[in-house]
Protein backbone atom coordinates (compact mmCIF):
# COMPACT_ATOMS: atom_id res chain seq x y z
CA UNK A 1 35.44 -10.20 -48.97
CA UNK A 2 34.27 -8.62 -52.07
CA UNK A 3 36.94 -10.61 -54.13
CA UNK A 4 35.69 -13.55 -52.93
CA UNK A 5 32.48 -13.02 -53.90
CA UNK A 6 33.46 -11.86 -57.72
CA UNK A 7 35.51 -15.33 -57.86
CA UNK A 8 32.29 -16.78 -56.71
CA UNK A 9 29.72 -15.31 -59.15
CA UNK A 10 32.75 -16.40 -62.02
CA UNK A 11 32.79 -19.93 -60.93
CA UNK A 12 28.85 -20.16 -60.58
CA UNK A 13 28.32 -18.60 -64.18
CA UNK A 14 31.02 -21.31 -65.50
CA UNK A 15 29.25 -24.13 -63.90
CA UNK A 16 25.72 -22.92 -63.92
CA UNK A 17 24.54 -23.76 -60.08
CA UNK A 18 24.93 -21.90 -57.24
CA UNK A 19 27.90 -22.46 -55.35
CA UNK A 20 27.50 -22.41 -51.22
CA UNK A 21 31.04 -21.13 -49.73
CA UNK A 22 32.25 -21.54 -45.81
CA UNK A 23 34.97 -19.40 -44.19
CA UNK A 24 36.15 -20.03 -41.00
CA UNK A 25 37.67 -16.48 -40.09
CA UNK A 26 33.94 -14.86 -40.79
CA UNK A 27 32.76 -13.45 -37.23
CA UNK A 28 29.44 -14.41 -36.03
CA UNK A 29 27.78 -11.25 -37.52
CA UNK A 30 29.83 -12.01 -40.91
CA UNK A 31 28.42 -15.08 -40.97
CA UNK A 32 24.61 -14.10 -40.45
CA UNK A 33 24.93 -11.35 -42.71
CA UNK A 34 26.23 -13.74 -45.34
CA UNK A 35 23.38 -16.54 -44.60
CA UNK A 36 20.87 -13.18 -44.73
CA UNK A 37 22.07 -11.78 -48.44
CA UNK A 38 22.20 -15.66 -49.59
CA UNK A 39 18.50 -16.32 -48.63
CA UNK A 40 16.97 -12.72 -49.80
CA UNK A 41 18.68 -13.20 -53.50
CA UNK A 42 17.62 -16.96 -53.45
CA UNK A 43 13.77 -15.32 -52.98
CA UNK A 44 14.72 -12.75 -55.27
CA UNK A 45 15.75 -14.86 -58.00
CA UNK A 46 12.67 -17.56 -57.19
CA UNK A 47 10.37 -14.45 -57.59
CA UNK A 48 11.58 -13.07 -61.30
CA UNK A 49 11.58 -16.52 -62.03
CA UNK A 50 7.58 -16.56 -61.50
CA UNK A 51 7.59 -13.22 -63.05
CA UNK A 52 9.49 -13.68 -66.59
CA UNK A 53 7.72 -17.06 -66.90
CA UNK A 54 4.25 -14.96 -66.76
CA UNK A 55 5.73 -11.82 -68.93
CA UNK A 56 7.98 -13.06 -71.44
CA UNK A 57 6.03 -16.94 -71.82
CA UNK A 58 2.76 -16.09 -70.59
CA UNK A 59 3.05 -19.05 -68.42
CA UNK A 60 0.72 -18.09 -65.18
CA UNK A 61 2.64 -20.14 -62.05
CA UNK A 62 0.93 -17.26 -59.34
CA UNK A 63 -1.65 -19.56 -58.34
CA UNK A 64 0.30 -22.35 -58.19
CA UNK A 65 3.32 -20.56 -56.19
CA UNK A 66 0.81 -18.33 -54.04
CA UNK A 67 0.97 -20.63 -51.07
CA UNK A 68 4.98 -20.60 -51.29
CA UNK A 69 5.37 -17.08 -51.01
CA UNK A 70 2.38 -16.83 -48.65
CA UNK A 71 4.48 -19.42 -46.06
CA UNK A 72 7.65 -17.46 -46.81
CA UNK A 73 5.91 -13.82 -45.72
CA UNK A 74 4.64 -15.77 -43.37
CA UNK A 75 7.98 -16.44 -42.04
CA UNK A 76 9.10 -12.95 -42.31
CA UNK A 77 6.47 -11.70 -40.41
CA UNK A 78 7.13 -14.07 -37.61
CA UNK A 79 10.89 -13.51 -37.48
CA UNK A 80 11.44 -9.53 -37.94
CA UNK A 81 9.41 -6.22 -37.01
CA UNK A 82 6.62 -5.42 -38.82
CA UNK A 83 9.05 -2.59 -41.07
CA UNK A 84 11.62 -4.49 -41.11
CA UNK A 85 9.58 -7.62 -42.92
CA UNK A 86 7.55 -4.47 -45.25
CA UNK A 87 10.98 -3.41 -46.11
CA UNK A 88 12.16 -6.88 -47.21
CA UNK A 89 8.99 -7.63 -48.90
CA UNK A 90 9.40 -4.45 -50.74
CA UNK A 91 13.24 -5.34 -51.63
CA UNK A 92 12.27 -8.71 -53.23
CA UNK A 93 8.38 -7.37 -54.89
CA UNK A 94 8.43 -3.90 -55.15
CA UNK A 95 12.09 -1.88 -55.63
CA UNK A 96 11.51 -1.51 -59.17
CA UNK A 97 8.97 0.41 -61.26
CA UNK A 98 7.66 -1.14 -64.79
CA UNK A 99 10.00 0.64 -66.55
CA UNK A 100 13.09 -0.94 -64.38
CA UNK A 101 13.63 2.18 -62.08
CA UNK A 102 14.98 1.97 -58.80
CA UNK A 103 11.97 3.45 -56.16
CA UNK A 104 13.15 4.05 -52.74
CA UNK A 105 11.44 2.39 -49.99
CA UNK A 106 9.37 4.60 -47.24
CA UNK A 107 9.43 4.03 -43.82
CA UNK A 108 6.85 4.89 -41.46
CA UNK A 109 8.24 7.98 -40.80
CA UNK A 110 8.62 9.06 -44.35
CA UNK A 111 11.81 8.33 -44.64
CA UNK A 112 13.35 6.47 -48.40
CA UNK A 113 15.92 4.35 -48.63
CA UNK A 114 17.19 3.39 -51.69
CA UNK A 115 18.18 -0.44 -51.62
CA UNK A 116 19.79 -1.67 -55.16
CA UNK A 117 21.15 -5.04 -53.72
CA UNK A 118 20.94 -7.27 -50.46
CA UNK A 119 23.55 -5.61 -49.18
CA UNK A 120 22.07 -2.39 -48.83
CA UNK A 121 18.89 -4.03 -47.47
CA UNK A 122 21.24 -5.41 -44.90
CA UNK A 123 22.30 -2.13 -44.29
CA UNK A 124 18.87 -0.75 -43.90
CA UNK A 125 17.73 -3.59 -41.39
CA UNK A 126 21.01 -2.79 -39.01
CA UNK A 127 20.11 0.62 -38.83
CA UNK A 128 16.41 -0.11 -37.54
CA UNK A 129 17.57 -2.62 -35.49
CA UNK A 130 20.00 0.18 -33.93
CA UNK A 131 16.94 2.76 -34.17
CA UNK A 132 14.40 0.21 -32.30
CA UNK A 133 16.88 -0.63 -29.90
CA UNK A 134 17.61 3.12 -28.36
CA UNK A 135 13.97 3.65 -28.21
């Protein structure tokens, strides 16, 4: 799997778009998990878009794009627990400090997980799903 994804990332940096990619021996989990990591780095990149238009061209879209992010929280909120949405909000807005450093995110009970990519986001989410299920 993670081959495929390095000759993915090659071929999208040769053509410049994003390439979508089907694979019919992916099991149902497989599958969502790979729909999951696509949409949270598509509102990743969509975010530091915003941002290095405001830092690096001082081009202000947040007032403009407010209402976008607002319906896609919204979304969140509707769809997962109320950690499991802060902890993707916090993925996407908050993971990093000014200076670029990794902050780990805190759960309710104090917990911090570090989450450098989707995937360990993904990770994350499984395990409160399994903690919120034995409860």
């Amino acid at each position: 799997m993670k081959q495929r994804k390095e000759i993915k990332e090659v071929l999208e940096k040769i053509l410049g778009s994003t390439l979508t990619t089907h694979s019919e021996n992916l099991s149902e989990e497989d599958k969502l998990k790979e729909e999951f990591l696509k949409t949270i780095d598509l509102f990743e990149e969509v975010w530091k878009r915003q941002d290095k238009l405001d830092i690096e061209l001082g081009i202000d879209f947040g007032t403009y794009d407010d209402k976008f992010f607002k319906i896609i929280e919204g979304f969140i909120y509707f769809s997962f627990d109320p950690v499991a949405a802060g902890a993707i909000l916090f993925y996407v807005y908050s993971r990093y400090d000014m200076e670029g450093n990794l902050i780990p995110f805190i759960d309710d009970e104090g917990e911090e997980y570090l989450m450098a990519n989707a995937d360990d986001l993904w990770e994350y989410l499984l395990d409160l799903t399994d903690k919120l299920m034995s409860t």
